[in-house]
N, C-alpha and C. Protein backbone atom coordinates (compact mmCIF):
# COMPACT_ATOMS: atom_id res chain seq x y z
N UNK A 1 47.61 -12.46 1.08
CA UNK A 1 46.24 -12.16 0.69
C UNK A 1 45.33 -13.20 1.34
N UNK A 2 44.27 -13.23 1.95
CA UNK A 2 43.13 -13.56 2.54
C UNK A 2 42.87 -14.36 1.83
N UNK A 3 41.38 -15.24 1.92
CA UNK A 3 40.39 -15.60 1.06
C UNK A 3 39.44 -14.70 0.52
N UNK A 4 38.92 -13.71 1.57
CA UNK A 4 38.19 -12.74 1.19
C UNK A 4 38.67 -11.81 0.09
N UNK A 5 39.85 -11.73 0.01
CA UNK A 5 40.62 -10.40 -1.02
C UNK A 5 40.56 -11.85 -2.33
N UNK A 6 40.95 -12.57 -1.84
CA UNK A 6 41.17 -13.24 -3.39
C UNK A 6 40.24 -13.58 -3.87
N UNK A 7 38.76 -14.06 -3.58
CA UNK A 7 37.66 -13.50 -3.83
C UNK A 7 37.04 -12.27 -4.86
N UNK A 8 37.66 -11.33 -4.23
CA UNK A 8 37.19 -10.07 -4.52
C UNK A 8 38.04 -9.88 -5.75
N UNK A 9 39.06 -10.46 -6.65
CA UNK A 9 39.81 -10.24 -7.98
C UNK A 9 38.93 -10.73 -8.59
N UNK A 10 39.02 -10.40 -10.13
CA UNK A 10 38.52 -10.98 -11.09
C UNK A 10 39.41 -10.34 -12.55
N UNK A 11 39.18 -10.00 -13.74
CA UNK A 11 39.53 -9.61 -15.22
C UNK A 11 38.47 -8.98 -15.61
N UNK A 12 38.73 -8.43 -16.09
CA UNK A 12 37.42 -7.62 -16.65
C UNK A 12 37.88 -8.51 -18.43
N UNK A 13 37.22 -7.34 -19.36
CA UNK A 13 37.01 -8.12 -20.75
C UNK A 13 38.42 -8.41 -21.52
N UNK A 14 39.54 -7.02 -21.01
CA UNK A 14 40.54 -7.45 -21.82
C UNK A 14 41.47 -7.92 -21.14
N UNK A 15 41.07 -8.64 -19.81
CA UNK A 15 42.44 -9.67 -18.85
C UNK A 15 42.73 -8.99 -17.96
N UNK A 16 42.55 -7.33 -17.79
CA UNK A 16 43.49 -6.78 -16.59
C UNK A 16 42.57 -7.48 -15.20
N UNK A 17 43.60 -7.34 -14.19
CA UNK A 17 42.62 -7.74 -12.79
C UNK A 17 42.38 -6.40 -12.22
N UNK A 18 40.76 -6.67 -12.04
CA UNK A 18 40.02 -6.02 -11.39
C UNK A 18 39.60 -6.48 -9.78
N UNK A 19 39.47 -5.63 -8.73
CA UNK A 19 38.66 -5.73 -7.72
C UNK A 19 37.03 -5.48 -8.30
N UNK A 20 36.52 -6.56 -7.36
CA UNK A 20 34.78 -6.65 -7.66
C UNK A 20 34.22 -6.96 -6.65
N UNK A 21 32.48 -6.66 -6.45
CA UNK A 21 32.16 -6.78 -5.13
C UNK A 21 31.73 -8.06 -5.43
N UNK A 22 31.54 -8.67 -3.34
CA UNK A 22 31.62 -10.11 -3.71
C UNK A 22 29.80 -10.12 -3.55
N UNK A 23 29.08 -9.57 -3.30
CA UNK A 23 27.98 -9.78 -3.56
C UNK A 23 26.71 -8.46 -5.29
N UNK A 24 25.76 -9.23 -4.76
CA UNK A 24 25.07 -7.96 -6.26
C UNK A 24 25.35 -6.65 -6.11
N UNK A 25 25.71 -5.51 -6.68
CA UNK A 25 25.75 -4.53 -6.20
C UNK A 25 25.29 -3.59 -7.63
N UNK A 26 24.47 -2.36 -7.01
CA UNK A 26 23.74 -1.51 -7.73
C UNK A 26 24.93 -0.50 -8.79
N UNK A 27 26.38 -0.72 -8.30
CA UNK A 27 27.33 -0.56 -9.44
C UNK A 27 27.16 -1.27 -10.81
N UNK A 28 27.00 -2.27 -10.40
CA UNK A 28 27.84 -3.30 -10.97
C UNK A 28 26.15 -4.56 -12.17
N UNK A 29 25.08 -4.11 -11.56
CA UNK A 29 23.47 -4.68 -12.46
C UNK A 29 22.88 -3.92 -12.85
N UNK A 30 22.02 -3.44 -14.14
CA UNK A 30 21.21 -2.73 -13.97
C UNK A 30 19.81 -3.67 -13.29
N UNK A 31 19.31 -2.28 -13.52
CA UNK A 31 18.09 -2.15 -12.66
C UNK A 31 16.83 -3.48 -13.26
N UNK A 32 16.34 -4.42 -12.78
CA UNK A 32 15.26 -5.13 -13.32
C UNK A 32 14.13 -5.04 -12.78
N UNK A 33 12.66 -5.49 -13.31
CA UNK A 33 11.72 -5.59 -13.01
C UNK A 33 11.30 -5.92 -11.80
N UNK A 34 12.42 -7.11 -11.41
CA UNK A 34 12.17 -7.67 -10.26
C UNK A 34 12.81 -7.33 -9.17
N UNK A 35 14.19 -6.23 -9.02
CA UNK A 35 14.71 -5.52 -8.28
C UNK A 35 13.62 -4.07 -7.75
N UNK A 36 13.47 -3.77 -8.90
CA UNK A 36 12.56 -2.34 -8.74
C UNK A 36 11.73 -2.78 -8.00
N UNK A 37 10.68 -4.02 -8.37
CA UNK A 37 9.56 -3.68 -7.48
C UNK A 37 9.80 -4.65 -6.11
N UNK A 38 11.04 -5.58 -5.80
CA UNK A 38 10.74 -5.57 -4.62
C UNK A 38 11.64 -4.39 -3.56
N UNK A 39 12.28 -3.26 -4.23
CA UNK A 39 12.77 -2.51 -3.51
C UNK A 39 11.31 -1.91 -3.18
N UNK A 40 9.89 -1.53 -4.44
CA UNK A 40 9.21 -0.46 -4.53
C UNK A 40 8.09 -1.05 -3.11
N UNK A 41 8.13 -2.94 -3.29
CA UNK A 41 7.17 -3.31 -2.00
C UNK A 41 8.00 -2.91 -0.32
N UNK A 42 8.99 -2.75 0.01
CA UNK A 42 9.41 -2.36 0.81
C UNK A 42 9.09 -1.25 1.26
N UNK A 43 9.48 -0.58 0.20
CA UNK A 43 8.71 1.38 0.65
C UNK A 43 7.15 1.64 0.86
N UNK A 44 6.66 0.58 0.00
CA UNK A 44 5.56 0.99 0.32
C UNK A 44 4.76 0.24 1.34
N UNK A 45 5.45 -0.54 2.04
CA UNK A 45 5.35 -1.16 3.72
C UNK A 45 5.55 0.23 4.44
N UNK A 46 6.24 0.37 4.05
CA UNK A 46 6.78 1.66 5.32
C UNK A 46 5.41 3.02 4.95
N UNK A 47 5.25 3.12 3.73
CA UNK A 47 4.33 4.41 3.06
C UNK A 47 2.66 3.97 3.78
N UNK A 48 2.70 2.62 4.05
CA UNK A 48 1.15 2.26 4.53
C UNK A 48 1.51 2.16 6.53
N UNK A 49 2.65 1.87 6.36
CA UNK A 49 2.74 2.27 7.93
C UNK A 49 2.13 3.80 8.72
N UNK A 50 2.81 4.52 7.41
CA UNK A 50 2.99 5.89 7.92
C UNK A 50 1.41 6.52 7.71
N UNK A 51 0.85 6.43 6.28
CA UNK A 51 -0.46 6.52 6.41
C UNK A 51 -1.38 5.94 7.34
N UNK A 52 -1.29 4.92 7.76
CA UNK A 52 -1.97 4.54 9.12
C UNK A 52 -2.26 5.11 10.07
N UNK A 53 -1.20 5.81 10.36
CA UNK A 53 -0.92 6.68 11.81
C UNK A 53 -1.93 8.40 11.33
N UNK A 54 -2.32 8.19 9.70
CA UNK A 54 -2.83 9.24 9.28
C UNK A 54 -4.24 9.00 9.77
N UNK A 55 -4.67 7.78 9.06
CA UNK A 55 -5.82 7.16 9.57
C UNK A 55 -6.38 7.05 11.04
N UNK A 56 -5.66 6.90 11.59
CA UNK A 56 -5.87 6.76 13.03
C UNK A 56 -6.18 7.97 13.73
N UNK A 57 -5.27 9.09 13.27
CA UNK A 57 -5.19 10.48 13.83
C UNK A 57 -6.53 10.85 13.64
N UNK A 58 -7.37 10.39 12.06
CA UNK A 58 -8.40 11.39 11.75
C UNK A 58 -9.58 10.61 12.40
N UNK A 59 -9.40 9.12 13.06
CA UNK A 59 -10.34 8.60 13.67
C UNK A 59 -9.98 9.28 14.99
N UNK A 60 -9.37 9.57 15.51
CA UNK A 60 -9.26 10.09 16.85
C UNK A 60 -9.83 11.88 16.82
N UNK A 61 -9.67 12.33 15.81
CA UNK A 61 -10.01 13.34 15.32
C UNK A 61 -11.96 12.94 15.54
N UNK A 62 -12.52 11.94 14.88
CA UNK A 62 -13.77 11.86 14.88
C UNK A 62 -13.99 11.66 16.19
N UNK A 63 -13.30 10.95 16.80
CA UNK A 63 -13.84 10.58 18.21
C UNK A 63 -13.83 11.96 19.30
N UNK A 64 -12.83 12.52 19.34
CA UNK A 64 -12.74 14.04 19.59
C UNK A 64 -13.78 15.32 19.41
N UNK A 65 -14.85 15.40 18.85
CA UNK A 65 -15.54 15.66 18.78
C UNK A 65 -15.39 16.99 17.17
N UNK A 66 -16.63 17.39 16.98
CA UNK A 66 -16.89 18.00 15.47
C UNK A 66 -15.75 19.02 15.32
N UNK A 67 -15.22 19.93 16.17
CA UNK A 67 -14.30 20.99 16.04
C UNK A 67 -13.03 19.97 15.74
N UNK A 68 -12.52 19.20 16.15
CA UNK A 68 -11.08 18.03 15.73
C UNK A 68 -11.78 17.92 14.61
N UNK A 69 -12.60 17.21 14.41
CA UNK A 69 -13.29 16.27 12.82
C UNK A 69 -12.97 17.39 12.19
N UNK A 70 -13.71 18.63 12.32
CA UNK A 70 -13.59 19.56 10.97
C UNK A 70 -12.14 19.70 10.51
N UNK A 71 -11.49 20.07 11.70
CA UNK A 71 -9.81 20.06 11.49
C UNK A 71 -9.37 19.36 10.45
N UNK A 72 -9.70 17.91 10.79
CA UNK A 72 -8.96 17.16 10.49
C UNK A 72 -9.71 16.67 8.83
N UNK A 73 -10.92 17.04 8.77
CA UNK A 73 -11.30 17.18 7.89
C UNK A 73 -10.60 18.30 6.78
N UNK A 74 -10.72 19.26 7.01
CA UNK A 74 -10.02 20.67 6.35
C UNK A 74 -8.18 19.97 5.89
N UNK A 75 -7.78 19.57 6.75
CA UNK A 75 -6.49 18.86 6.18
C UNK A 75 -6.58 17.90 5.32
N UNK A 76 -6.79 17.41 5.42
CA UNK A 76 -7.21 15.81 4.16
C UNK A 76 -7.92 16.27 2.89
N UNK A 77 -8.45 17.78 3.22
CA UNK A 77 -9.27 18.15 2.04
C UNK A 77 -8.67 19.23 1.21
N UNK A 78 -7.16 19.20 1.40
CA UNK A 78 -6.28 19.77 1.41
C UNK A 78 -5.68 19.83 0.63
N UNK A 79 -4.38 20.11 -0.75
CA UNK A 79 -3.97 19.54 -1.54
C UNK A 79 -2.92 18.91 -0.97
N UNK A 80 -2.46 18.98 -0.14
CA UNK A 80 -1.21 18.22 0.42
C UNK A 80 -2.13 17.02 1.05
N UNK A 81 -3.11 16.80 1.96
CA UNK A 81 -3.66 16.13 2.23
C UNK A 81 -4.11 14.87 1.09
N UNK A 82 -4.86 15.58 0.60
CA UNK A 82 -5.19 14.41 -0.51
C UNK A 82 -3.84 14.16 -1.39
N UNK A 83 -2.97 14.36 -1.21
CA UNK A 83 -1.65 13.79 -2.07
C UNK A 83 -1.49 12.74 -1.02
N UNK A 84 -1.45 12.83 -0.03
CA UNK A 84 -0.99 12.01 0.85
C UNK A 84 -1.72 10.76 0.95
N UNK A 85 -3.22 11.09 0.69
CA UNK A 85 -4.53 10.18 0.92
C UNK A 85 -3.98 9.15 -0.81
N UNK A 86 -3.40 10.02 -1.51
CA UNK A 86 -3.54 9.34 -2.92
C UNK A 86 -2.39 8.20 -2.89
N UNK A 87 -1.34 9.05 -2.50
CA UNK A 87 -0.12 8.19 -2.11
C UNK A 87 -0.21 7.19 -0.98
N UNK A 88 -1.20 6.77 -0.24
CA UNK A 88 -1.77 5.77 0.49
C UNK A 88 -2.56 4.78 -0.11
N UNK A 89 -3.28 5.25 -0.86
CA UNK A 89 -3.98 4.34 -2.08
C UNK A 89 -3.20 3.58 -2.58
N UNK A 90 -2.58 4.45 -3.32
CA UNK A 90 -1.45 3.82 -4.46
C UNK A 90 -0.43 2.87 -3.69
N UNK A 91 0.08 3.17 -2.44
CA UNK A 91 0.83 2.61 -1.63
C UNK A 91 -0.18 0.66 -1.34
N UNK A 92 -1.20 1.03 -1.23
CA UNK A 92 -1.94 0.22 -0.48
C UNK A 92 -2.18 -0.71 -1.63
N UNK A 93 -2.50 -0.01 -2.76
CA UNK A 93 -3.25 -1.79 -4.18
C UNK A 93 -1.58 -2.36 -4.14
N UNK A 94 -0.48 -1.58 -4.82
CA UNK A 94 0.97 -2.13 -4.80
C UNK A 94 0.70 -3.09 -4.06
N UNK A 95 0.74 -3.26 -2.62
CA UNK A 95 1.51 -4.03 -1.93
C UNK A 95 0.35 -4.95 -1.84
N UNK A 96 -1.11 -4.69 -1.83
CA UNK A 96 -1.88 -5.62 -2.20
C UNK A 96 -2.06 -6.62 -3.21
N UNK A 97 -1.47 -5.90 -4.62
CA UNK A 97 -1.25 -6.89 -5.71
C UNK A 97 -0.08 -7.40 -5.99
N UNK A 98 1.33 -6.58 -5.33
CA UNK A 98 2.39 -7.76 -5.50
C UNK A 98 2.44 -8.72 -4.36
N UNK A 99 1.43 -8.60 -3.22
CA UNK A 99 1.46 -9.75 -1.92
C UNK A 99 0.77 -10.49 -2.52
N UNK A 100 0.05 -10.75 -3.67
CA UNK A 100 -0.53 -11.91 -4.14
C UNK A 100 0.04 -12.36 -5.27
N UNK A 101 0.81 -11.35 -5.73
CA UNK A 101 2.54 -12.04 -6.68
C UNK A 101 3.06 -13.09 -6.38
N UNK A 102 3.07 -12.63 -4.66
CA UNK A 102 4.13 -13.47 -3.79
C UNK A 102 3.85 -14.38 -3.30
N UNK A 103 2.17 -14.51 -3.11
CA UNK A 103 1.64 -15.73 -2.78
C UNK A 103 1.93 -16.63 -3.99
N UNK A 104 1.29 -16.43 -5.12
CA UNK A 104 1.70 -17.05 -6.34
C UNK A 104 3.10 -17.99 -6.23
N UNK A 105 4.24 -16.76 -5.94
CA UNK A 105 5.70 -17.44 -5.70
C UNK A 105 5.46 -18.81 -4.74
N UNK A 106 4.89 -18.09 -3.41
CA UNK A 106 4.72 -19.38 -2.97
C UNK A 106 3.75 -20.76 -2.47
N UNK A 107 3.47 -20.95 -3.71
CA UNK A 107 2.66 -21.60 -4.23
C UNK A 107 3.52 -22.64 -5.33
N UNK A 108 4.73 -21.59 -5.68
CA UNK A 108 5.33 -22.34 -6.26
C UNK A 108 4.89 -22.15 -8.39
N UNK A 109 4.09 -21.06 -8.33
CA UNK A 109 4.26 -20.67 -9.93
C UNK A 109 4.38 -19.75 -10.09
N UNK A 110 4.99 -19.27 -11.51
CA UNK A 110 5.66 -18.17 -11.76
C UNK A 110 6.92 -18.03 -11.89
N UNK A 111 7.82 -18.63 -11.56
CA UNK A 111 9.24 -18.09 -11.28
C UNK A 111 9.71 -18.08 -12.63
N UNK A 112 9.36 -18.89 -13.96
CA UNK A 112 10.02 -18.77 -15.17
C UNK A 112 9.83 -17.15 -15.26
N UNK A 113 11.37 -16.45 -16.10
CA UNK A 113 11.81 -15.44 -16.20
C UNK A 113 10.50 -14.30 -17.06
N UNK A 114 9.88 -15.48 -18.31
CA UNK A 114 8.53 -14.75 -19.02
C UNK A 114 7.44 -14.28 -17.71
N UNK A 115 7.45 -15.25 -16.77
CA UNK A 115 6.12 -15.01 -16.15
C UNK A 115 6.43 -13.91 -15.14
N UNK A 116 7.80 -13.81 -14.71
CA UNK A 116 7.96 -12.98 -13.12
C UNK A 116 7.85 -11.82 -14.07
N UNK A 117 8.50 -11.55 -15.55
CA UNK A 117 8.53 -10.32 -16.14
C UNK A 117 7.24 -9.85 -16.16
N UNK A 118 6.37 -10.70 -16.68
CA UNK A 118 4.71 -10.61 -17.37
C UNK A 118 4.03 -10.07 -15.77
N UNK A 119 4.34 -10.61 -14.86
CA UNK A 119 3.66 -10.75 -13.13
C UNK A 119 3.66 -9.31 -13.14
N UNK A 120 5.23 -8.49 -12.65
CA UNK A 120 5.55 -7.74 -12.69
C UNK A 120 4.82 -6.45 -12.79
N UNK A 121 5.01 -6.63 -14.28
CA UNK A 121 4.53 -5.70 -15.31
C UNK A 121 2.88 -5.28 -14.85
N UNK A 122 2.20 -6.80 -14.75
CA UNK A 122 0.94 -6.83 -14.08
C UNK A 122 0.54 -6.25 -13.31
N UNK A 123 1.46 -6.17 -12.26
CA UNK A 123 1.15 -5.80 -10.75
C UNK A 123 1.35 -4.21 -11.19
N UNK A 124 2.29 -3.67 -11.90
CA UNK A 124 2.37 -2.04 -12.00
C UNK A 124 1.00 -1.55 -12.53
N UNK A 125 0.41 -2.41 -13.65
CA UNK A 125 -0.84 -1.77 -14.31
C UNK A 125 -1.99 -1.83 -13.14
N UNK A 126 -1.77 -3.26 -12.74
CA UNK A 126 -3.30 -2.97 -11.50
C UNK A 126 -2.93 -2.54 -10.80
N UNK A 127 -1.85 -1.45 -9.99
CA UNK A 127 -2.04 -0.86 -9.31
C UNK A 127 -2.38 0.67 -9.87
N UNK A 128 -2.11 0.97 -11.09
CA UNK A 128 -2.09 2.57 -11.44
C UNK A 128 -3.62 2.67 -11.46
N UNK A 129 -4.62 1.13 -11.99
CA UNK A 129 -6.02 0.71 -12.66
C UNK A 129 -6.46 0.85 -11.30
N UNK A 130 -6.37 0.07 -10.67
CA UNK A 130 -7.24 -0.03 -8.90
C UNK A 130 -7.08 1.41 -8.53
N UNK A 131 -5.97 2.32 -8.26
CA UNK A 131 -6.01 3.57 -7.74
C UNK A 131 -6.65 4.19 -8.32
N UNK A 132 -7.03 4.66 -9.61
CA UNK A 132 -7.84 5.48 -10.53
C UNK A 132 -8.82 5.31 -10.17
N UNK A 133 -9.46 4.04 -10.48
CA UNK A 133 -10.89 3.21 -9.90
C UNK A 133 -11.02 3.65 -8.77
N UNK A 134 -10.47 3.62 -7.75
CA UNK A 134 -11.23 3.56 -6.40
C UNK A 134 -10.67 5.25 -6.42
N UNK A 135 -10.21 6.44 -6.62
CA UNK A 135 -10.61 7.29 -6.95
C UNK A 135 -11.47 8.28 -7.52
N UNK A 136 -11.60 7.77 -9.04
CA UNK A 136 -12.51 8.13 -9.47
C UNK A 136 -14.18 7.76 -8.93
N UNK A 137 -14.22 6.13 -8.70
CA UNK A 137 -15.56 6.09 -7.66
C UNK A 137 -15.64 6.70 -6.73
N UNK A 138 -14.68 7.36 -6.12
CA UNK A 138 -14.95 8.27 -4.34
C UNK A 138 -15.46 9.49 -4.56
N UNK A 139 -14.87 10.26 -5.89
CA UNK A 139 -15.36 11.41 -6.19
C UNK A 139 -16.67 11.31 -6.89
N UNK A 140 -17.16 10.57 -7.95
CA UNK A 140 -18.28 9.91 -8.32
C UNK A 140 -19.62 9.81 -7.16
N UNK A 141 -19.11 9.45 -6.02
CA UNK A 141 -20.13 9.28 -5.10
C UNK A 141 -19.83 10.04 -4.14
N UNK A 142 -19.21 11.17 -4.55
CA UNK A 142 -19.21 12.55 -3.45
C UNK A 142 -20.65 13.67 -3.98
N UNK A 143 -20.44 13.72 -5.51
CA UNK A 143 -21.24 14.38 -6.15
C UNK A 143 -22.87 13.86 -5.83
């Protein structure tokens, strides 16, 4: 047997030996506050990537002249469109308010287990609060 295999034994509760993985594994933890949302800031790197390229299209769309604009207008005004526009929002406060989580981290406060929980928790409400807000004001000042 290796080092790596002997490693990988352990007992579970009533003595038998078990194989176990040698690092965290989504078998083997549940799910925490602080797993969820830095899996959820990852995706939503990628979700503001991808909206970008949305953004860009409909500026190229403006630059293109009124027949593109309307286009591209008529899509965004869309229900799939504006899901997408919403899910860019929402994508966008997230990673805006847990990147200042993270500044926090490093800065060096926060890391006690009350505060990353309390942070957390924080960052989920201002983002559902900021998206509503800057929703509800867009339609507010459409009327």
């Amino acid at each position: 047997m290796d080092a790596r295999e002997a490693l990988m034994l352990g007992r579970d509760s009533e003595g038998r030996l078990v194989r176990r993985p040698l690092s965290p594994h989504l078998q083997v933890y549940r799910p925490q506050i602080t797993s969820v949302l830095s899996v959820l800031h990852r995706f939503s790197g990628i979700a503001l990537a991808i909206g970008t390229l949305l953004l860009v299209s409909w500026l190229m769309a403006l630059a293109a002249g009124p027949v593109a604009f309307a286009q591209a207008q008529d899509f965004l005004g869309s229900v799939l469109g504006r899901l997408l526009l919403f899910g860019w929002t929402l994508a966008l406060f997230y990673h805006l308010c847990n990147g200042i989580r993270h500044l926090a981290w490093d800065a060096g406060w926060g890391y006690d287990l009350a505060t990353v929980t309390r942070t957390g928790w924080l960052t989920v409400g201002a983002t559902i609060g900021l998206t509503l807000f800057a929703w509800i004001l867009g339609y507010a000042l459409i009327d």
